[in-house]
N, C-alpha and C. Protein backbone atom coordinates (compact mmCIF):
# COMPACT_ATOMS: atom_id res chain seq x y z
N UNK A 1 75.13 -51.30 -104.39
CA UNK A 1 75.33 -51.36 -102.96
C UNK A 1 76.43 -52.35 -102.60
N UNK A 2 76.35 -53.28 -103.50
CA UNK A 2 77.52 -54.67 -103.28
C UNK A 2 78.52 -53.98 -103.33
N UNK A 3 79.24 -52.80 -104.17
CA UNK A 3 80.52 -52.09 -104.57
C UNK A 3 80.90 -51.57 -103.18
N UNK A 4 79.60 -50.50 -103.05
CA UNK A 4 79.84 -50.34 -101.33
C UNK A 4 80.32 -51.09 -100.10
N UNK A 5 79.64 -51.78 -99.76
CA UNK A 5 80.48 -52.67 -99.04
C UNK A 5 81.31 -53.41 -99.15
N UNK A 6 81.36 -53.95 -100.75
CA UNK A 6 82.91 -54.59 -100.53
C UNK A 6 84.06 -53.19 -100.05
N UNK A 7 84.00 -51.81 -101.28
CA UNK A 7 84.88 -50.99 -100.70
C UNK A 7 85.11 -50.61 -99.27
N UNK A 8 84.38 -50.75 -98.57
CA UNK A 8 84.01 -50.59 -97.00
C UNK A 8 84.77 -51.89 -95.94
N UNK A 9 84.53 -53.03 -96.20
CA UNK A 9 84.59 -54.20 -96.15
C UNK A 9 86.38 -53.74 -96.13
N UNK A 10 86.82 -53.85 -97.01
CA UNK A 10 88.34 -54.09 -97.39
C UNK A 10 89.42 -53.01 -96.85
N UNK A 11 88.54 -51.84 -96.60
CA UNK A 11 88.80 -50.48 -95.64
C UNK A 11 89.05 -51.28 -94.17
N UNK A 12 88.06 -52.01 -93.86
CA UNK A 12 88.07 -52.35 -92.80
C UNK A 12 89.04 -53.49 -92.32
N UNK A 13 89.26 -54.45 -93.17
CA UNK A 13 90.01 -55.42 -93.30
C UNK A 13 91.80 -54.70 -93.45
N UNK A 14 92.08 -53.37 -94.21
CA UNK A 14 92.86 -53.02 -93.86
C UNK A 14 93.38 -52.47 -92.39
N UNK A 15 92.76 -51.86 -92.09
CA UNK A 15 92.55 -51.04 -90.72
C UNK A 15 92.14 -52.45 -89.23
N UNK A 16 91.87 -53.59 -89.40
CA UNK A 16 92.17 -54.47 -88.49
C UNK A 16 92.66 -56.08 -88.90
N UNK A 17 93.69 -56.57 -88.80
CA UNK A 17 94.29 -57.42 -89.61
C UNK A 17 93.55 -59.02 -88.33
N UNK A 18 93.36 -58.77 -87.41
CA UNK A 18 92.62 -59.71 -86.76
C UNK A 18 91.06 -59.96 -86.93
N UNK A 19 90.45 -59.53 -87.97
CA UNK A 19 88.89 -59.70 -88.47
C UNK A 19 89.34 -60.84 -90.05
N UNK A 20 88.72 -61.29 -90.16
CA UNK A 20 88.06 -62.37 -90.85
C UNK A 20 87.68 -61.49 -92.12
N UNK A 21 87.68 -61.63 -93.20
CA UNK A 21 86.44 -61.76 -94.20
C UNK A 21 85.33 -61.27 -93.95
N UNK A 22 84.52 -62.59 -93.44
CA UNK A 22 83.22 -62.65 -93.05
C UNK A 22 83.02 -61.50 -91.33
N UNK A 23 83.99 -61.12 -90.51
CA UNK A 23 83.53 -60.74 -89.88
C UNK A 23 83.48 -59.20 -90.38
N UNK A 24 84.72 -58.82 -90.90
CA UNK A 24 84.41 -57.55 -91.36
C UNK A 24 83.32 -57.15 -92.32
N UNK A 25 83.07 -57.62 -93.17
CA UNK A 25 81.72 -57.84 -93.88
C UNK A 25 80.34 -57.52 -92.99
N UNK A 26 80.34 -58.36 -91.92
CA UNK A 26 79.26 -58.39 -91.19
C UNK A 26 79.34 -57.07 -90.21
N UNK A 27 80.58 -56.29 -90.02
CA UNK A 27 80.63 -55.08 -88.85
C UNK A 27 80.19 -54.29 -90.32
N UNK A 28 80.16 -54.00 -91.20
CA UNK A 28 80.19 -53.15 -92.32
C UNK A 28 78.50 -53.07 -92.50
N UNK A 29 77.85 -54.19 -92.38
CA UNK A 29 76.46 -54.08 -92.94
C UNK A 29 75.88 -54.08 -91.42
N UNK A 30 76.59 -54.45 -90.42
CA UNK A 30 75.89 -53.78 -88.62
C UNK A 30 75.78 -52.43 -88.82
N UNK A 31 76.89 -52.00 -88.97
CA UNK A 31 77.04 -50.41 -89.25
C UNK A 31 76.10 -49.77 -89.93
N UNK A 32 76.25 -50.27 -91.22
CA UNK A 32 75.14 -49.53 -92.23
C UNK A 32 74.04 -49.51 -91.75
N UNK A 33 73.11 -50.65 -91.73
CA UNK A 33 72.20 -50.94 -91.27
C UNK A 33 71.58 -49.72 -90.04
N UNK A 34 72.32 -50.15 -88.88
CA UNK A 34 72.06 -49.36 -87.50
C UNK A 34 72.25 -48.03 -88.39
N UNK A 35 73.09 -47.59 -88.71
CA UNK A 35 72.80 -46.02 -89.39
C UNK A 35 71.76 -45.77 -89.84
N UNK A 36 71.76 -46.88 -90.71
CA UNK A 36 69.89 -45.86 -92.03
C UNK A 36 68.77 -45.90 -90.94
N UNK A 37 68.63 -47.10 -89.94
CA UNK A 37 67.63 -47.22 -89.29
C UNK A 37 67.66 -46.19 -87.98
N UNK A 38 68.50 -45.65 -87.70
CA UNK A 38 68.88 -44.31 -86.40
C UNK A 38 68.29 -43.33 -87.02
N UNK A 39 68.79 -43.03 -88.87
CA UNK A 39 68.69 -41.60 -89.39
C UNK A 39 67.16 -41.92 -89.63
N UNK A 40 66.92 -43.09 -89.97
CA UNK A 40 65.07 -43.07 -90.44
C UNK A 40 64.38 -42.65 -89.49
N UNK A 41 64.54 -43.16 -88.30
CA UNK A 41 63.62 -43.23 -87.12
C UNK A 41 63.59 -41.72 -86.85
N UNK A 42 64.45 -41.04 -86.81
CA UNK A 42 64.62 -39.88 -86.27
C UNK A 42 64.23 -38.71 -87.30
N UNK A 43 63.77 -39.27 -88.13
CA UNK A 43 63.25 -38.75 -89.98
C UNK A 43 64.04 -37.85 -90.26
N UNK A 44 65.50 -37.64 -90.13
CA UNK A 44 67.26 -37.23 -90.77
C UNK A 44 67.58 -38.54 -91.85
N UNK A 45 67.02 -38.90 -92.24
CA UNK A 45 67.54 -39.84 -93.17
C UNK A 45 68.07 -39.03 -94.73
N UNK A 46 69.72 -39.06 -95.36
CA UNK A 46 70.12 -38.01 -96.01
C UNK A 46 70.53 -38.95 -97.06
N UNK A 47 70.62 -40.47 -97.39
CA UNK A 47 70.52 -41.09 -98.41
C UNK A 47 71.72 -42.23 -98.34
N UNK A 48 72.22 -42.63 -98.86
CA UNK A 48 73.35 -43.92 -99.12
C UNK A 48 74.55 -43.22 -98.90
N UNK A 49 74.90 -42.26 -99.85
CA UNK A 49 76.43 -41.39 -99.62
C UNK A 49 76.43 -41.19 -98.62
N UNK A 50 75.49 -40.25 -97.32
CA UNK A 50 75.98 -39.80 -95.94
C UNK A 50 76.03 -41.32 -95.35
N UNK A 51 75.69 -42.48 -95.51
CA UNK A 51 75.60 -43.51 -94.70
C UNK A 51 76.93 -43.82 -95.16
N UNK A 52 77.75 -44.24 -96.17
CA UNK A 52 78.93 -44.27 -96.88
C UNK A 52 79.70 -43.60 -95.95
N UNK A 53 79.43 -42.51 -95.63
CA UNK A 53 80.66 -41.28 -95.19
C UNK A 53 80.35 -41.75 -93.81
N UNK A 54 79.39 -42.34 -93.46
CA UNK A 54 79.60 -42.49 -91.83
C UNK A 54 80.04 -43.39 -91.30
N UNK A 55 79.80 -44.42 -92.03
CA UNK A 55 80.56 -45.72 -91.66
C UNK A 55 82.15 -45.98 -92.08
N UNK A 56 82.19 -44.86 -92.97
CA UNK A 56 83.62 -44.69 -93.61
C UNK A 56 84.54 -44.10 -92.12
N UNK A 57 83.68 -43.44 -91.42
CA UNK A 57 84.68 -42.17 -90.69
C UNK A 57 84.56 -43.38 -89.46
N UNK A 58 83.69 -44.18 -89.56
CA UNK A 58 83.77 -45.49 -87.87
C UNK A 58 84.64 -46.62 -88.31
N UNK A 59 85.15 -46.57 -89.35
CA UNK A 59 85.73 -47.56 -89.63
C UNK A 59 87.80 -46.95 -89.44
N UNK A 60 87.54 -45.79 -89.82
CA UNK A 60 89.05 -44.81 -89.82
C UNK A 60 88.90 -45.21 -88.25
N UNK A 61 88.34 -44.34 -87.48
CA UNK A 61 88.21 -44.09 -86.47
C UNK A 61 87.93 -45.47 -85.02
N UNK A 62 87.11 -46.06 -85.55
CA UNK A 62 87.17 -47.32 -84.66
C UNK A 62 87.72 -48.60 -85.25
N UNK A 63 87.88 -48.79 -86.16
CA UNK A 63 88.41 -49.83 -87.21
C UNK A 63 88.95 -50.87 -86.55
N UNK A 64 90.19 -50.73 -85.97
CA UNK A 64 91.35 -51.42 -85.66
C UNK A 64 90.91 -52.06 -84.46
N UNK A 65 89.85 -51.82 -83.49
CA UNK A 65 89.36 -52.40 -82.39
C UNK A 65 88.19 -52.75 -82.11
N UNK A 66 87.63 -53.25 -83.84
CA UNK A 66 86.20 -53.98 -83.52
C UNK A 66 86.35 -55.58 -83.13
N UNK A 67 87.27 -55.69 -83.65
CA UNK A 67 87.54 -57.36 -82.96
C UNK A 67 87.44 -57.34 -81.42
N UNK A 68 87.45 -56.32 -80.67
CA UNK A 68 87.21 -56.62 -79.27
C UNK A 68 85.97 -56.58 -78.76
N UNK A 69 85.42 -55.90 -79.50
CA UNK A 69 83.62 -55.72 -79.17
C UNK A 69 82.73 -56.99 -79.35
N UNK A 70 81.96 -57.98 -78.62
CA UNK A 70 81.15 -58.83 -78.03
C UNK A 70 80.13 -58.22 -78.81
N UNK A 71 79.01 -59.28 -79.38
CA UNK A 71 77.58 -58.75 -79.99
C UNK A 71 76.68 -59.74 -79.32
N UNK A 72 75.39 -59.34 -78.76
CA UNK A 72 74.42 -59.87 -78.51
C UNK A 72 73.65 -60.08 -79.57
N UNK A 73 73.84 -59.22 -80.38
CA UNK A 73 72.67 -59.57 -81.83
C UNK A 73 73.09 -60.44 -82.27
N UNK A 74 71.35 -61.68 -82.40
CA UNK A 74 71.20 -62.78 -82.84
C UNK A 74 71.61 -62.85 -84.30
N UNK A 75 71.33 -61.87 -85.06
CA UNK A 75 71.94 -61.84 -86.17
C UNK A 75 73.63 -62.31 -86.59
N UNK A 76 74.39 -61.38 -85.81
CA UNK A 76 75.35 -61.24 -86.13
C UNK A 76 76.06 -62.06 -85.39
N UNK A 77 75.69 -62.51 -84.33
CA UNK A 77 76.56 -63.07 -83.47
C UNK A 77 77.44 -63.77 -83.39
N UNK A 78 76.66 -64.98 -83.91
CA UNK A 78 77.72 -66.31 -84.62
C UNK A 78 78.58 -65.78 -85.52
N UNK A 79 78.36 -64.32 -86.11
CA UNK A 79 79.93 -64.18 -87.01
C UNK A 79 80.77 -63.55 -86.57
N UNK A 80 80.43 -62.55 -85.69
CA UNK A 80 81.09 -61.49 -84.92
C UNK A 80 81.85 -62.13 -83.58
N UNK A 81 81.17 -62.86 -83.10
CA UNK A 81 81.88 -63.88 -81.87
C UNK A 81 82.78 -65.06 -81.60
N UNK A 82 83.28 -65.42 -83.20
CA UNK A 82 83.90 -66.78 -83.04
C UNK A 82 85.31 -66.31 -83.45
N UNK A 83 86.37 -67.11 -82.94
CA UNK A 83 88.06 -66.86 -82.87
C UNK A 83 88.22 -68.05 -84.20
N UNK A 84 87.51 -68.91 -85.05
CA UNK A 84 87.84 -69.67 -85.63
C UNK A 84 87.86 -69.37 -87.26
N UNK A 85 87.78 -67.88 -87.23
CA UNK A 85 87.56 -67.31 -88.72
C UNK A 85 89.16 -67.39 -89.80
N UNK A 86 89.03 -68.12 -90.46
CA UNK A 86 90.59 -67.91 -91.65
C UNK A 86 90.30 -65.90 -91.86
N UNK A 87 91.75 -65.58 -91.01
CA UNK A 87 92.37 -63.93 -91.24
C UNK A 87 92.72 -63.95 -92.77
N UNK A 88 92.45 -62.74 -93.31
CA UNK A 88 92.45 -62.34 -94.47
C UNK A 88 94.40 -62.37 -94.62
């Protein structure tokens, strides 16, 4: 799973040059996460690869403008919210 997200991670880090390391990391496992737990709940859950391919196609697709998105999740917040991250 570590392979995964780093490959994911570095997708993402290509595709927005204003994310951090650590923040792209952390939009990569928001993502995942909120996926398996949408497809579980809704009992469509289709395994790791479709979660792969979905976060793959939000990352093409929204990539370049997650640095503008604000998080309320306590989780993530402190990583997703701060301007003081060393850019990759």
């Amino acid at each position: 799973m570590n392979d995964i997200f780093e490959k994911l991670t570095n997708r993402l880090l290509e595709k927005n040059e204003s994310l951090s390391y650590a923040q792209a990391r952390s939009w990569v496992e928001l993502l995942w996460e909120d996926t398996e737990a949408t497809y579980a709940k809704s009992g469509r859950y289709n395994g790791a690869e479709v979660t792969e391919n979905l976060v793959s196609t939000w990352i093409e697709r929204h990539g370049g403008q997650l640095h503008l998105i604000q998080s309320d999740n306590p989780k993530y917040k402190h990583l997703l919210n701060r301007d003081d991250h060393l850019k990759h």
